[in-house]
PDB file of N, CA and C in Angstrom:
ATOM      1  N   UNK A   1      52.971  32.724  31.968  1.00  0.00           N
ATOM      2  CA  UNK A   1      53.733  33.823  32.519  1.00  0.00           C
ATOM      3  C   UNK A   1      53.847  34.915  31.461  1.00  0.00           C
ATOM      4  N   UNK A   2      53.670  36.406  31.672  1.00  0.00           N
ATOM      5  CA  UNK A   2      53.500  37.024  30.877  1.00  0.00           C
ATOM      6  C   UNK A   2      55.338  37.634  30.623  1.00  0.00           C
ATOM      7  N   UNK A   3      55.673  37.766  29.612  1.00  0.00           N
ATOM      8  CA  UNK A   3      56.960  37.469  29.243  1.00  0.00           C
ATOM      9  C   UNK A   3      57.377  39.077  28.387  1.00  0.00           C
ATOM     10  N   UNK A   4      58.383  39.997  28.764  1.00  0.00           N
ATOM     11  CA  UNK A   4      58.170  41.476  28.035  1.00  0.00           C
ATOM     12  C   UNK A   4      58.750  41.256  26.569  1.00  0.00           C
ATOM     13  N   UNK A   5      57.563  42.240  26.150  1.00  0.00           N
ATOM     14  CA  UNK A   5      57.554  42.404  24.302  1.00  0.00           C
ATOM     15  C   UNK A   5      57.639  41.064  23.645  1.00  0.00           C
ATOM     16  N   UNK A   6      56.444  39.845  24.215  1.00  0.00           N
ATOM     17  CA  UNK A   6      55.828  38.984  23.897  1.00  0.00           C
ATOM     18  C   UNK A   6      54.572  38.982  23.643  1.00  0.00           C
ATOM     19  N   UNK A   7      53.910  38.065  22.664  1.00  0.00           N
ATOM     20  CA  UNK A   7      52.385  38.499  22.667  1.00  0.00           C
ATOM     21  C   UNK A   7      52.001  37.609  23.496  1.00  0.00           C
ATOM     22  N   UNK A   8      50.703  37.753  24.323  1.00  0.00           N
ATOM     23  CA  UNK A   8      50.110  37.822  25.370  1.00  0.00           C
ATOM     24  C   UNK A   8      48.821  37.951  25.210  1.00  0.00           C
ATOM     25  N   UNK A   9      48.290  38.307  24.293  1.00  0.00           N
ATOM     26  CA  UNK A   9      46.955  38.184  24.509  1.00  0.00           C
ATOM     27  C   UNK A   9      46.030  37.901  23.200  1.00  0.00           C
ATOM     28  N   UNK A  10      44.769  37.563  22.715  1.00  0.00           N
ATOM     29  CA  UNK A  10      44.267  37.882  21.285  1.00  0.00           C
ATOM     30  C   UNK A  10      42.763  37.963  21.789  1.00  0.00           C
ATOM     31  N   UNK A  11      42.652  38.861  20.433  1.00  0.00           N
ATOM     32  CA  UNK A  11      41.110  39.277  20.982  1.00  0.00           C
ATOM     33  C   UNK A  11      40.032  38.933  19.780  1.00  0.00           C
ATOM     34  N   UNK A  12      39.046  38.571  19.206  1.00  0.00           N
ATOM     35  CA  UNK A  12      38.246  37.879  18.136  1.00  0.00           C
ATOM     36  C   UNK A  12      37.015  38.384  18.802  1.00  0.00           C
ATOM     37  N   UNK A  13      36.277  39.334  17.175  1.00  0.00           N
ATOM     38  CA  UNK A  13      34.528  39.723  17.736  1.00  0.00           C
ATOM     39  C   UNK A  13      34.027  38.224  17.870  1.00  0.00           C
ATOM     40  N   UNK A  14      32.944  38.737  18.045  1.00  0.00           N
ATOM     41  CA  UNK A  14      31.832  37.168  18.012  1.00  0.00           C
ATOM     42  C   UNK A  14      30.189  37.920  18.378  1.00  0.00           C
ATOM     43  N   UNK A  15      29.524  37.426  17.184  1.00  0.00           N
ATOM     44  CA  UNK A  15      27.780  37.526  17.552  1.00  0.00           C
ATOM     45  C   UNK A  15      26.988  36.727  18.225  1.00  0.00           C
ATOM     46  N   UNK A  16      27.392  35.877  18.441  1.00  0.00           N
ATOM     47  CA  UNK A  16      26.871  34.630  19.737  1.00  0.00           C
ATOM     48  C   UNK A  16      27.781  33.821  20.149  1.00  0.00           C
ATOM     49  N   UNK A  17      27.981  34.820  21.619  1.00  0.00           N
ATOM     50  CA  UNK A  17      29.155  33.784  22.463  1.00  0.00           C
ATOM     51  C   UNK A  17      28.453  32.509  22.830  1.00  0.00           C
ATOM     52  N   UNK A  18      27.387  31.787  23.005  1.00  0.00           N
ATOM     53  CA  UNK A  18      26.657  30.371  23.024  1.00  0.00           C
ATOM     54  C   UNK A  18      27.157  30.113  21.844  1.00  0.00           C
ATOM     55  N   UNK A  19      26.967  30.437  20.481  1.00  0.00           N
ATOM     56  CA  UNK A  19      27.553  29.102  19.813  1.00  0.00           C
ATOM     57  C   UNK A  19      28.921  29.478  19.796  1.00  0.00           C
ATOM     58  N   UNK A  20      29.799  30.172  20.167  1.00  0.00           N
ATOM     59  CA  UNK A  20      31.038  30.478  20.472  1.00  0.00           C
ATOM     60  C   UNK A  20      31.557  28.881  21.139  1.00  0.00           C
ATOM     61  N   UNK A  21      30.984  29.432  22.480  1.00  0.00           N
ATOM     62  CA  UNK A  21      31.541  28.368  23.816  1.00  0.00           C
ATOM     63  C   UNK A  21      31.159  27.620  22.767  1.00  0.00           C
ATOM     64  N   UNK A  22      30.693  26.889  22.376  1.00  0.00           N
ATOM     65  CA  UNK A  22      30.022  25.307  22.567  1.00  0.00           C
ATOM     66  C   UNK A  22      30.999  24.998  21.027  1.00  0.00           C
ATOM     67  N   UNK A  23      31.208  25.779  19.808  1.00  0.00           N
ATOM     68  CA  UNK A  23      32.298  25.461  19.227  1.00  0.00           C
ATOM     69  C   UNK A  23      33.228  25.247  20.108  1.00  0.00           C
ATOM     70  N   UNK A  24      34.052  26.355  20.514  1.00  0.00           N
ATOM     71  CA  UNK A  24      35.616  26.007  20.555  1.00  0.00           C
ATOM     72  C   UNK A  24      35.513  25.137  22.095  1.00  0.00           C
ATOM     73  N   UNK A  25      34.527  24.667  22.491  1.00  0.00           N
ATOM     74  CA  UNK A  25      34.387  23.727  23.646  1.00  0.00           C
ATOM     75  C   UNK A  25      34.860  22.374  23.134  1.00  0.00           C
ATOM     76  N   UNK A  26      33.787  22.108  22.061  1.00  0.00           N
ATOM     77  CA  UNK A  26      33.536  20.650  21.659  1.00  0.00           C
ATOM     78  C   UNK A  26      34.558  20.450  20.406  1.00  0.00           C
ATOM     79  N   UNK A  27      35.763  21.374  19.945  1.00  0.00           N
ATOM     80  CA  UNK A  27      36.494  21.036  19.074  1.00  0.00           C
ATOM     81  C   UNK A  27      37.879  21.104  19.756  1.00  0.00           C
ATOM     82  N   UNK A  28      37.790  22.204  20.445  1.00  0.00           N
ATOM     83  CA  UNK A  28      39.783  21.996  21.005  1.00  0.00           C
ATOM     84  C   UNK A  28      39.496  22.161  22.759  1.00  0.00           C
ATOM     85  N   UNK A  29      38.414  21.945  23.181  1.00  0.00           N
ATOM     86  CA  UNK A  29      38.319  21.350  24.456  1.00  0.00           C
ATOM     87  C   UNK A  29      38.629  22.659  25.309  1.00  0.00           C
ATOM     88  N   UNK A  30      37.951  24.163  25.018  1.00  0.00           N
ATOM     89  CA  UNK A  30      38.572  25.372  25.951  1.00  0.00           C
ATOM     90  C   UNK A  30      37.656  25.302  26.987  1.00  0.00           C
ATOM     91  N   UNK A  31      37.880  26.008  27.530  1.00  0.00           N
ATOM     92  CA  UNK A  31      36.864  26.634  28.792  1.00  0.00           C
ATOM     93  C   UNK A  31      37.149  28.213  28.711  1.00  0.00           C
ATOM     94  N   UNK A  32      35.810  28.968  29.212  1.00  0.00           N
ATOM     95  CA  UNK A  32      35.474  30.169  29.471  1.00  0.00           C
ATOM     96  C   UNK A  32      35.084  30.920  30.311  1.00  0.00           C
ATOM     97  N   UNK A  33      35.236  32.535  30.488  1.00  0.00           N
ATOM     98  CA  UNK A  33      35.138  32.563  31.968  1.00  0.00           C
ATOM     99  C   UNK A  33      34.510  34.491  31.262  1.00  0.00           C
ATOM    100  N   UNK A  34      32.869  33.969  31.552  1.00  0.00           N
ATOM    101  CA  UNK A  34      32.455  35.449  31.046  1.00  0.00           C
ATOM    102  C   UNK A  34      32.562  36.482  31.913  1.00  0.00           C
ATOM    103  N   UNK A  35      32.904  37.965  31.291  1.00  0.00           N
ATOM    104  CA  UNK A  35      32.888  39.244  31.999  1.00  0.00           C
ATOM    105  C   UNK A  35      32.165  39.741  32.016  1.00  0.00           C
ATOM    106  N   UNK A  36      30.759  39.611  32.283  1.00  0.00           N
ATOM    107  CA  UNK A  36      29.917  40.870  31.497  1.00  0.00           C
ATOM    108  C   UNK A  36      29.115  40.182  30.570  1.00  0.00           C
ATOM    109  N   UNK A  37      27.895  40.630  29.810  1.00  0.00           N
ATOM    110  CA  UNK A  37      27.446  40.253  28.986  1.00  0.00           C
ATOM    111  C   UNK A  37      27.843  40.315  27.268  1.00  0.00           C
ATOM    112  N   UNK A  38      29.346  41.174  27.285  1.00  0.00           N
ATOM    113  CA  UNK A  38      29.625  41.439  26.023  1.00  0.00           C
ATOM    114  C   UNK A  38      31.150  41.104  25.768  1.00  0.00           C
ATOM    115  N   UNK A  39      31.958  40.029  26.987  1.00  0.00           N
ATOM    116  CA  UNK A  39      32.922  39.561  26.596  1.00  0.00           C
ATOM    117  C   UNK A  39      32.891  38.353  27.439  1.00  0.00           C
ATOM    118  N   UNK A  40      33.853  37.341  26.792  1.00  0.00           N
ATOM    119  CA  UNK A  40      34.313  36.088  27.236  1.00  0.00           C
ATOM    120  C   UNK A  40      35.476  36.040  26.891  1.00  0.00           C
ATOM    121  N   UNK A  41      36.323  35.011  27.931  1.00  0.00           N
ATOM    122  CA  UNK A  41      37.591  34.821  27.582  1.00  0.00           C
ATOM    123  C   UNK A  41      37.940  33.571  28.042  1.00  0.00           C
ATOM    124  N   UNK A  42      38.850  33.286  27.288  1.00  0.00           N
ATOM    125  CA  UNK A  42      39.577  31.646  27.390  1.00  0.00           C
ATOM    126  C   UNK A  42      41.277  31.874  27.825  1.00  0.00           C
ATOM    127  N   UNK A  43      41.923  30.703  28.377  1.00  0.00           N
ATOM    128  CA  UNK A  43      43.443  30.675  28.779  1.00  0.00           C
ATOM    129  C   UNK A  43      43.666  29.625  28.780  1.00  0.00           C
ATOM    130  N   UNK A  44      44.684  29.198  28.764  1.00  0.00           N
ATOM    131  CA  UNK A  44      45.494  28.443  28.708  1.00  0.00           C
ATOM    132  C   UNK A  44      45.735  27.118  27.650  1.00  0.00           C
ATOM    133  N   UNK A  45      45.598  27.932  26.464  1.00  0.00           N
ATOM    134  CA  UNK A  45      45.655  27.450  25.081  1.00  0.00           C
ATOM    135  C   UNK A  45      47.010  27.819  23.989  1.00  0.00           C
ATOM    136  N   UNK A  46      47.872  27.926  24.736  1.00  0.00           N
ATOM    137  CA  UNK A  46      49.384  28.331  24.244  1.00  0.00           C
ATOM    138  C   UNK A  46      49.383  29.742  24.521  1.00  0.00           C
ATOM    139  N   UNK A  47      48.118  30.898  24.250  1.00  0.00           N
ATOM    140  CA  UNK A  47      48.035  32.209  24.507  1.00  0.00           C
ATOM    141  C   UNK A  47      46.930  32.248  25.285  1.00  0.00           C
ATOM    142  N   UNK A  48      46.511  33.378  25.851  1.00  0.00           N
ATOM    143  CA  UNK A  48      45.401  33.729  26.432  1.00  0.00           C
ATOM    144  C   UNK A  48      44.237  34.292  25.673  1.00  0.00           C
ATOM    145  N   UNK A  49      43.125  34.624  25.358  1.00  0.00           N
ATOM    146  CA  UNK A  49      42.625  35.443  24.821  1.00  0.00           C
ATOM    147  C   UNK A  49      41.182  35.652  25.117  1.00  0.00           C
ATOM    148  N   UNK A  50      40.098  36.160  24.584  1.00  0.00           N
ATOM    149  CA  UNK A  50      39.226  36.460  24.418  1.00  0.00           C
ATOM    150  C   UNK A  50      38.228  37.020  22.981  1.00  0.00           C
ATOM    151  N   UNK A  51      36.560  36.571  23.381  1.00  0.00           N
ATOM    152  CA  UNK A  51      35.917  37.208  22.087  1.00  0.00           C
ATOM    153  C   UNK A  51      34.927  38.327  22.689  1.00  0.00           C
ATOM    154  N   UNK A  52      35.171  39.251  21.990  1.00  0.00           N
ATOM    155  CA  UNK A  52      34.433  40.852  22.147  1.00  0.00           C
ATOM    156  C   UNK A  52      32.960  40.730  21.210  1.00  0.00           C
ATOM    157  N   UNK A  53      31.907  40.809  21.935  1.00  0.00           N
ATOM    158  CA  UNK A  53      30.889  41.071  21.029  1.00  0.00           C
ATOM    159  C   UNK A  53      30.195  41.956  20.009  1.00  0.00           C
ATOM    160  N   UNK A  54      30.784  41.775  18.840  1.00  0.00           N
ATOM    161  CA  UNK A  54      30.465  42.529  17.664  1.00  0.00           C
ATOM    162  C   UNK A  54      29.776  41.693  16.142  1.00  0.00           C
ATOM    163  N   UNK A  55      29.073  42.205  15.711  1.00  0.00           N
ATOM    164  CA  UNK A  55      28.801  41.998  14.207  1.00  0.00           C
ATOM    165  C   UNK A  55      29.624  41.708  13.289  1.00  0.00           C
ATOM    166  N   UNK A  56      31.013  42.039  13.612  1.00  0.00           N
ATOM    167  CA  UNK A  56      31.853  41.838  12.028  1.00  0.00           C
ATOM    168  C   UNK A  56      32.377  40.588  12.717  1.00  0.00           C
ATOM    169  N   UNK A  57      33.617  40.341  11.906  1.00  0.00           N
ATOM    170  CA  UNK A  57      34.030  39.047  11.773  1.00  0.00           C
ATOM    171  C   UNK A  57      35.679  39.436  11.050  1.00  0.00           C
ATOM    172  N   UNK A  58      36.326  38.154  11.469  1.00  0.00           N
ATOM    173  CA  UNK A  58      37.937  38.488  11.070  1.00  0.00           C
ATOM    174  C   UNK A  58      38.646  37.296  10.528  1.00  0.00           C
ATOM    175  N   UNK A  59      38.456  38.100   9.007  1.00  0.00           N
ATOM    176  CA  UNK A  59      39.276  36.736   7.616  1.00  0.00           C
ATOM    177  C   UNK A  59      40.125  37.707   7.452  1.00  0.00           C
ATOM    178  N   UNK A  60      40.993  36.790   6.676  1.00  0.00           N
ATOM    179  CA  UNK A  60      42.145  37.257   6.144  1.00  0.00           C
ATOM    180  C   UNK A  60      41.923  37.960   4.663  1.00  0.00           C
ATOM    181  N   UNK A  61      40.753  37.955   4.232  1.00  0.00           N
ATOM    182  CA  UNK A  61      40.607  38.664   2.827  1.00  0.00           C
ATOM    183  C   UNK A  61      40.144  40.039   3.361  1.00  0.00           C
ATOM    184  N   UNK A  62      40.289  39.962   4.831  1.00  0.00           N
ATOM    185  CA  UNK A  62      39.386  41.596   5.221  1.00  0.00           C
ATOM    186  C   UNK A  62      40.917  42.489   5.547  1.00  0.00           C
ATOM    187  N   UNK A  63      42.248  41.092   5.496  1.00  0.00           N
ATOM    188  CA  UNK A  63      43.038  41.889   6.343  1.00  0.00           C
ATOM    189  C   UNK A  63      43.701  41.475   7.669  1.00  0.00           C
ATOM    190  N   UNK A  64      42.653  40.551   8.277  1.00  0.00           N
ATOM    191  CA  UNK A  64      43.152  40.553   9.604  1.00  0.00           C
ATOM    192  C   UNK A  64      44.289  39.146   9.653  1.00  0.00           C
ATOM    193  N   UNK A  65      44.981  38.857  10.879  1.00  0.00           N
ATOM    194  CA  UNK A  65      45.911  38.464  11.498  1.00  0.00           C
ATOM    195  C   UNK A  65      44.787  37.146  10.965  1.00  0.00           C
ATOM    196  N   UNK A  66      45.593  35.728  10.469  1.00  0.00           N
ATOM    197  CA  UNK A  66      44.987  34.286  11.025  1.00  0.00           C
ATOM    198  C   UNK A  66      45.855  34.011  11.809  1.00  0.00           C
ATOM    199  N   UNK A  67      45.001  33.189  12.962  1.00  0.00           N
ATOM    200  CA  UNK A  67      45.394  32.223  13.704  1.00  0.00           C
ATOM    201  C   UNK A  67      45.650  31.054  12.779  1.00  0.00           C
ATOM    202  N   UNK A  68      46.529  30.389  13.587  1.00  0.00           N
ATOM    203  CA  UNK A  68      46.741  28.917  12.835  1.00  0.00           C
ATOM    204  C   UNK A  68      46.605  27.911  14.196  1.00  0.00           C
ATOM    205  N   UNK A  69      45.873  27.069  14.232  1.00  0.00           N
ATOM    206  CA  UNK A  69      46.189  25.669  15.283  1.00  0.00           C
ATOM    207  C   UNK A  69      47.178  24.613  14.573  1.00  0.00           C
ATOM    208  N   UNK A  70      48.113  23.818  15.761  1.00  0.00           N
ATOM    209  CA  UNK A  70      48.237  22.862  15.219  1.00  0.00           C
ATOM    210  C   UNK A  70      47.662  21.716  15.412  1.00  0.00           C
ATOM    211  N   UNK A  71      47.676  20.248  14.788  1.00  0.00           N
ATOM    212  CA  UNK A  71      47.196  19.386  15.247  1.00  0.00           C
ATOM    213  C   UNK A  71      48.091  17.946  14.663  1.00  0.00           C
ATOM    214  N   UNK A  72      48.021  16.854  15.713  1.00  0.00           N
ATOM    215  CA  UNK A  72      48.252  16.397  15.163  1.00  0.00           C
ATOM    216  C   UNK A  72      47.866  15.024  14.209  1.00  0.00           C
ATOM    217  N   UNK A  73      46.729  15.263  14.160  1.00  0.00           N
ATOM    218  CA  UNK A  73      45.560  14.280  13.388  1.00  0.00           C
ATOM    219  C   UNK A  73      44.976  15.708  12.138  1.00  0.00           C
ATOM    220  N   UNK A  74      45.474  16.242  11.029  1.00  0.00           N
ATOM    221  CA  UNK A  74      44.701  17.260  10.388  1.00  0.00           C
ATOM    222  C   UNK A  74      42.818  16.639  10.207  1.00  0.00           C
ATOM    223  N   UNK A  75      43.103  15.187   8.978  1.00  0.00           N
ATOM    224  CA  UNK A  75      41.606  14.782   9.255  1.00  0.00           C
ATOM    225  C   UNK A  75      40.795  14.579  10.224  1.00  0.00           C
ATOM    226  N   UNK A  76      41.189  14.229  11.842  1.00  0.00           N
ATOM    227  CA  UNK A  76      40.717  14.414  12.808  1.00  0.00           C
ATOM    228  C   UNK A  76      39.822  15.325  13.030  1.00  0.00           C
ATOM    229  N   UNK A  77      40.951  16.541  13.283  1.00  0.00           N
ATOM    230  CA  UNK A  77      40.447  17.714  13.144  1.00  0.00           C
ATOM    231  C   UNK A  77      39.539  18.946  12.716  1.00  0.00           C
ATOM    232  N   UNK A  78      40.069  18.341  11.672  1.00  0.00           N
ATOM    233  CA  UNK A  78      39.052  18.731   9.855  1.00  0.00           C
ATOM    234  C   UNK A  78      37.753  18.423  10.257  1.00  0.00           C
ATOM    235  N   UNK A  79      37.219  16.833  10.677  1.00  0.00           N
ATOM    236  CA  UNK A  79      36.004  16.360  11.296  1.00  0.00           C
ATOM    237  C   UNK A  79      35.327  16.935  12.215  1.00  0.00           C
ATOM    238  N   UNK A  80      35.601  17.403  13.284  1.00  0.00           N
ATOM    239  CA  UNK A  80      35.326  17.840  14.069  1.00  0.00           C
ATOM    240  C   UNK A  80      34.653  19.208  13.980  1.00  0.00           C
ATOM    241  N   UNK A  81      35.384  20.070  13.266  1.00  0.00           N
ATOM    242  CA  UNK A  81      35.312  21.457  13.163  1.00  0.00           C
ATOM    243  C   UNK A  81      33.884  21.063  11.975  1.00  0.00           C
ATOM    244  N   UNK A  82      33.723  20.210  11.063  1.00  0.00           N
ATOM    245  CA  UNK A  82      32.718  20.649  10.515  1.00  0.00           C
ATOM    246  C   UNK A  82      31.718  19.503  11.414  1.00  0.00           C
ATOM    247  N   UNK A  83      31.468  18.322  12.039  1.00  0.00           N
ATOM    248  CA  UNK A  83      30.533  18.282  13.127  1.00  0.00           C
ATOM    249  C   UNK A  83      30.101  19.673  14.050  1.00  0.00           C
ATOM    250  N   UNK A  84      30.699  20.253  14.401  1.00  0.00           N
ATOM    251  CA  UNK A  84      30.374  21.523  15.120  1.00  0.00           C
ATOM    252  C   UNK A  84      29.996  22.819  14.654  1.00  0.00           C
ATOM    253  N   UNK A  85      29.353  22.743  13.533  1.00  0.00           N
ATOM    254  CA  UNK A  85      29.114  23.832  12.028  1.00  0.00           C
ATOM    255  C   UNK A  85      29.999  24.639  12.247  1.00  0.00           C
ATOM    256  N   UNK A  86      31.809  24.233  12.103  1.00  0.00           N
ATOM    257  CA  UNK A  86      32.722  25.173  11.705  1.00  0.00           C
ATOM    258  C   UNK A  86      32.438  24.836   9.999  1.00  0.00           C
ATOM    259  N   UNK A  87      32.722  26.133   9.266  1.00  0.00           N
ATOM    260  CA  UNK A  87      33.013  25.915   7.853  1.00  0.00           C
ATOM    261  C   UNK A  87      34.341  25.866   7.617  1.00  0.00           C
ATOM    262  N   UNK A  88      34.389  24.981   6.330  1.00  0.00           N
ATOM    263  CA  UNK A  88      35.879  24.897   5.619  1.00  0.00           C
ATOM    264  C   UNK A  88      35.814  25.397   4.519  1.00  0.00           C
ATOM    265  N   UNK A  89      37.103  26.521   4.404  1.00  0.00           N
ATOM    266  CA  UNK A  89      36.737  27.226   3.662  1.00  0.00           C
ATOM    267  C   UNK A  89      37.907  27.187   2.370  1.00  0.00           C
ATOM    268  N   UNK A  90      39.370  26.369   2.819  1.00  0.00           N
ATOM    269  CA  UNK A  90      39.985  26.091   2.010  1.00  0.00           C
ATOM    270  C   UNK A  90      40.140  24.799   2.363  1.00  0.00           C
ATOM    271  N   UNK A  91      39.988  23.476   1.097  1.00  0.00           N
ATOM    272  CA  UNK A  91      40.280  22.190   1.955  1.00  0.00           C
ATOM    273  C   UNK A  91      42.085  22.031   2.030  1.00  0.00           C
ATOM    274  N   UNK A  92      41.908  21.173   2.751  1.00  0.00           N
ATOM    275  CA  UNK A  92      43.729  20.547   3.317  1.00  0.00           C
ATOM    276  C   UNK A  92      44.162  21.199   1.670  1.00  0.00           C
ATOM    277  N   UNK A  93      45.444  21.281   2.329  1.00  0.00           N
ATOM    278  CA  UNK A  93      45.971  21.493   0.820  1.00  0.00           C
ATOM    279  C   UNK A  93      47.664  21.643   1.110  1.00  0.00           C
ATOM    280  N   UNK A  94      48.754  21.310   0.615  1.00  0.00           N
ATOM    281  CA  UNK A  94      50.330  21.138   1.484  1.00  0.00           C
ATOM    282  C   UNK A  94      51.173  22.576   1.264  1.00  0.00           C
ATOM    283  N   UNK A  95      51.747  22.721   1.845  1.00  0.00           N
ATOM    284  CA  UNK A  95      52.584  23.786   1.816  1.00  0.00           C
ATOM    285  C   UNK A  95      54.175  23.311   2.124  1.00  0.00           C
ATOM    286  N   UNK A  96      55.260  23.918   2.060  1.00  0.00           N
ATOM    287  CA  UNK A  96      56.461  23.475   2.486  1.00  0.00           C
ATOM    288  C   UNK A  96      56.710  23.613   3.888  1.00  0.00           C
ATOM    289  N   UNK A  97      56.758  22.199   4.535  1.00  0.00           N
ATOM    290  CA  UNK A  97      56.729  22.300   5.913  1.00  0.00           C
ATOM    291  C   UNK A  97      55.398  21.434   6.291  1.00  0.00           C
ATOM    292  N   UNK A  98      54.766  20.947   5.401  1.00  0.00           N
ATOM    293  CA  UNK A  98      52.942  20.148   5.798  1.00  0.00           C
ATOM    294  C   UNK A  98      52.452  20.776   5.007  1.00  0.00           C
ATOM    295  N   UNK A  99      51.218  20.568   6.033  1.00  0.00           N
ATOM    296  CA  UNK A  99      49.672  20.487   5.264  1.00  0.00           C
ATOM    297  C   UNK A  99      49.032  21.613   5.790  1.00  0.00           C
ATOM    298  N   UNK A 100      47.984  22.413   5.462  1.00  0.00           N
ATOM    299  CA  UNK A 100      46.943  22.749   6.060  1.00  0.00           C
ATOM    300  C   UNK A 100      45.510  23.071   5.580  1.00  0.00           C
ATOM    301  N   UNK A 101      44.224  23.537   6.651  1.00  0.00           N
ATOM    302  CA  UNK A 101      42.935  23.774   5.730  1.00  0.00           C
ATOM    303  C   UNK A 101      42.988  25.400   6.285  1.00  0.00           C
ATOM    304  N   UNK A 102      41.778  25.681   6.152  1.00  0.00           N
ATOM    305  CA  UNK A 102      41.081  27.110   6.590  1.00  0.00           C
ATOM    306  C   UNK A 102      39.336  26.635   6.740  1.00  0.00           C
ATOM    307  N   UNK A 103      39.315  27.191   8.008  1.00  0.00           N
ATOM    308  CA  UNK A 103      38.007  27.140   8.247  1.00  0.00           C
ATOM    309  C   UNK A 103      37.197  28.496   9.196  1.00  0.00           C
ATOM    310  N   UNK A 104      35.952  28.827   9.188  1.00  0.00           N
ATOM    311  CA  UNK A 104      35.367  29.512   9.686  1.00  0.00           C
ATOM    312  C   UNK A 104      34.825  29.360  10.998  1.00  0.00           C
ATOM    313  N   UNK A 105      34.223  30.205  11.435  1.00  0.00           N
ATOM    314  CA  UNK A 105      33.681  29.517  13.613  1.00  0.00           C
ATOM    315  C   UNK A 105      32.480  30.428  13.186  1.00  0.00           C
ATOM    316  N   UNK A 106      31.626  29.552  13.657  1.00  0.00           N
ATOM    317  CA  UNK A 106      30.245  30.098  13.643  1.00  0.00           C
ATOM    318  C   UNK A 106      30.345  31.327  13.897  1.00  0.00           C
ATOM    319  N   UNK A 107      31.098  32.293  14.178  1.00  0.00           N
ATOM    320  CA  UNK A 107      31.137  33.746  13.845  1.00  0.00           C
ATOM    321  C   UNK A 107      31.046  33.821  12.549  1.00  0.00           C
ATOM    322  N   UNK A 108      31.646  33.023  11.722  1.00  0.00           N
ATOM    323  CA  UNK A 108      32.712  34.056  10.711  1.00  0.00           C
ATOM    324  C   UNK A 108      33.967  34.392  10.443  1.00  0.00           C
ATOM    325  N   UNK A 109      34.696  34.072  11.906  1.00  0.00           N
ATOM    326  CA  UNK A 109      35.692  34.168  12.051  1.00  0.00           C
ATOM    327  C   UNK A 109      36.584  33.122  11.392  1.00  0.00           C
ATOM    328  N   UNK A 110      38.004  33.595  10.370  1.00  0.00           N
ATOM    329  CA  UNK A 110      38.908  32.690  10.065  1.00  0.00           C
ATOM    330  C   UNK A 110      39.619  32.134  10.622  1.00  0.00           C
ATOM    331  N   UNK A 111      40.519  30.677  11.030  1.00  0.00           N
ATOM    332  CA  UNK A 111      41.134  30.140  11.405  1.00  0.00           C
ATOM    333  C   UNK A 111      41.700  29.150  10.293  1.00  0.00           C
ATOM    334  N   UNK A 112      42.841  28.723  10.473  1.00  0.00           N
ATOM    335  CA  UNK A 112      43.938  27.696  10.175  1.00  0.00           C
ATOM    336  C   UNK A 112      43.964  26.254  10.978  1.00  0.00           C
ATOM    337  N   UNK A 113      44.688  25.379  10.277  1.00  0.00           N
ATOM    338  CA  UNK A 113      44.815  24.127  11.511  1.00  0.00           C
ATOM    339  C   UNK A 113      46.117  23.432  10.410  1.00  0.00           C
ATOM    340  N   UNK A 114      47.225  23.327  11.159  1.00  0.00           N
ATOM    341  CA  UNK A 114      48.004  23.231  10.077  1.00  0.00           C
ATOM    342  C   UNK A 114      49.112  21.407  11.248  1.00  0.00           C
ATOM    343  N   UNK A 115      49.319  20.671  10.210  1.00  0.00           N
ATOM    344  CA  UNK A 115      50.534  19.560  10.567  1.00  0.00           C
ATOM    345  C   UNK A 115      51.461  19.340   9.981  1.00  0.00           C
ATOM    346  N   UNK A 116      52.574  19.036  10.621  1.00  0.00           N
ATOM    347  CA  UNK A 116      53.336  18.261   9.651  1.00  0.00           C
ATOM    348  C   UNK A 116      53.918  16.902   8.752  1.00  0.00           C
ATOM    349  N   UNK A 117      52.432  16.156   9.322  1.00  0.00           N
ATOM    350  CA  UNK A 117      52.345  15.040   8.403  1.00  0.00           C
ATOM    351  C   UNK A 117      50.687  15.202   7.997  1.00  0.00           C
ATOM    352  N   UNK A 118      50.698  14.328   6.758  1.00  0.00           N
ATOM    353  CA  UNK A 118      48.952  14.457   6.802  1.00  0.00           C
ATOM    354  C   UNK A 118      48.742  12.303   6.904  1.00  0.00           C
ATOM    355  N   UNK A 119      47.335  12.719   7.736  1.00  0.00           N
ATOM    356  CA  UNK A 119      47.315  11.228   8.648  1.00  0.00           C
ATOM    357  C   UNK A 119      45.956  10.950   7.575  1.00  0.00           C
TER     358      UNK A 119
END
């Protein structure tokens, strides 16, 4: 339900929505629903969102917003993302409050995956 002066939506480039889908398919289980040949979008993953087809890519050393997932298996997780050539780009490492890594999506794109126990 879209909820006022809530966020609602996120948007992430991507240079190949095929290895797009088939990452975030085979690691957190999304589904997609293409517009067009130059966007895709996913729902019902706590937010809604979509990836716009572009060349760049969005880390946090460029600036941009990370996402964080949670999970609750981190090594699980951790596994998975690099079976599916996600890169890791910071390993697990704890913070106050848990644990977390940083990893990349065959874009390029940065992401988080953070718990509060480590299993």
């Amino acid at each position: 339900m879209n909820q006022h002066e809530k966020i609602n939506y996120l948007e992430y480039p991507a240079k190949d929505f095929e290895k797009t889908k088939l990452f975030f398919t085979s690691v957190f289980n999304w589904s997609f629903t293409s517009y067009g040949p130059d966007y895709i979008a996913f729902d019902d993953q706590g937010v809604e969102g979509g990836f716009f087809r572009s060349e760049n890519c969005s880390t946090s050393k460029n600036g941009a917003c990370l996402t964080v997932f949670f999970s609750k298996s981190l090594h699980s997780t951790l596994e998975k993302i690099e079976t599916n050539k996600g890169t890791i780009v910071k390993p697990i490492f704890s913070f106050p409050g848990g644990h977390r890594f940083h990893f990349l999506d065959p874009n390029g794109n940065e992401f988080a995956v953070w718990s509060d126990k480590l299993d």
